[in-house]
Protein backbone atom coordinates (compact mmCIF):
# COMPACT_ATOMS: atom_id res chain seq x y z
CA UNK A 1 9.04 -5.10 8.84
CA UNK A 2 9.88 -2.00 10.63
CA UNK A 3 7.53 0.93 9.69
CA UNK A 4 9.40 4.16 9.40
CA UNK A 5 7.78 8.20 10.06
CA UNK A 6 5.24 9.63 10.93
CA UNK A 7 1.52 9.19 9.15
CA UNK A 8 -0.73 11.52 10.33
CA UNK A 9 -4.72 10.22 9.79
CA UNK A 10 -6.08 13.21 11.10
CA UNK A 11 -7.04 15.34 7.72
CA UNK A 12 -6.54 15.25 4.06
CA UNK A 13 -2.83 15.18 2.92
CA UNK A 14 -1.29 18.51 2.13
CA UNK A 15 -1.27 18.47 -2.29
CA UNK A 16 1.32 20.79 -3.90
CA UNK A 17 0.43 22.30 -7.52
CA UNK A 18 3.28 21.52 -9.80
CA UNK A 19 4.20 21.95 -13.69
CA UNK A 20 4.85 18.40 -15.25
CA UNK A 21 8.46 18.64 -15.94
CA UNK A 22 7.89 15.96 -19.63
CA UNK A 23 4.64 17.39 -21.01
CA UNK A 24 3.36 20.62 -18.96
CA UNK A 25 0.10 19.49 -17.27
CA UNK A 26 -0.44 20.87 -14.31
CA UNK A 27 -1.05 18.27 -11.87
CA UNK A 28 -0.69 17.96 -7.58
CA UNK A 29 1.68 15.62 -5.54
CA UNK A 30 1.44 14.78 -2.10
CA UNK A 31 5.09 15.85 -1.42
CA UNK A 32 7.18 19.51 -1.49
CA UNK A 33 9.04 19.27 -4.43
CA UNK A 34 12.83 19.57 -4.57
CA UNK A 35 13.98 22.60 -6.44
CA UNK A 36 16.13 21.19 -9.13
CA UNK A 37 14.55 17.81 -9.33
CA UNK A 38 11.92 16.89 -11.57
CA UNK A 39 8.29 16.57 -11.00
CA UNK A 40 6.04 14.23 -13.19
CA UNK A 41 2.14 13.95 -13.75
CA UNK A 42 0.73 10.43 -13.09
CA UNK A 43 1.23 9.42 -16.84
CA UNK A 44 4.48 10.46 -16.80
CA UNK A 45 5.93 8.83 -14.02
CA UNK A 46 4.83 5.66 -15.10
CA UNK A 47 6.90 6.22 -18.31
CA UNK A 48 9.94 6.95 -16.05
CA UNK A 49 9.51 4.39 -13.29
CA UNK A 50 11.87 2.02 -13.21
CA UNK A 51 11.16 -1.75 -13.19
């Protein structure tokens, strides 16, 4: 139950504009991406997401 990082509550969370890397809608997420990797839109990454 160990909770691990650091949350900071003190302001909105810093949103990076990215390129959907499956159908090219430009979208935000709440993380720096990884050069290399790809990036999905909401929709997307629920098609991807692995059960």
């Amino acid at each position: 139950m160990g909770f691990r990082g650091r949350r900071d509550f003190d302001g909105p969370r810093q949103m990076y504009k990215v390129t959907c890397s499956d159908c090219g809608k430009e979208t935000e997420v709440p993380f720096k991406p990884t050069e290399g990797r790809p990036v999905y839109c909401r929709d997307c990454f629920q098609k991807h997401r692995k059960y």
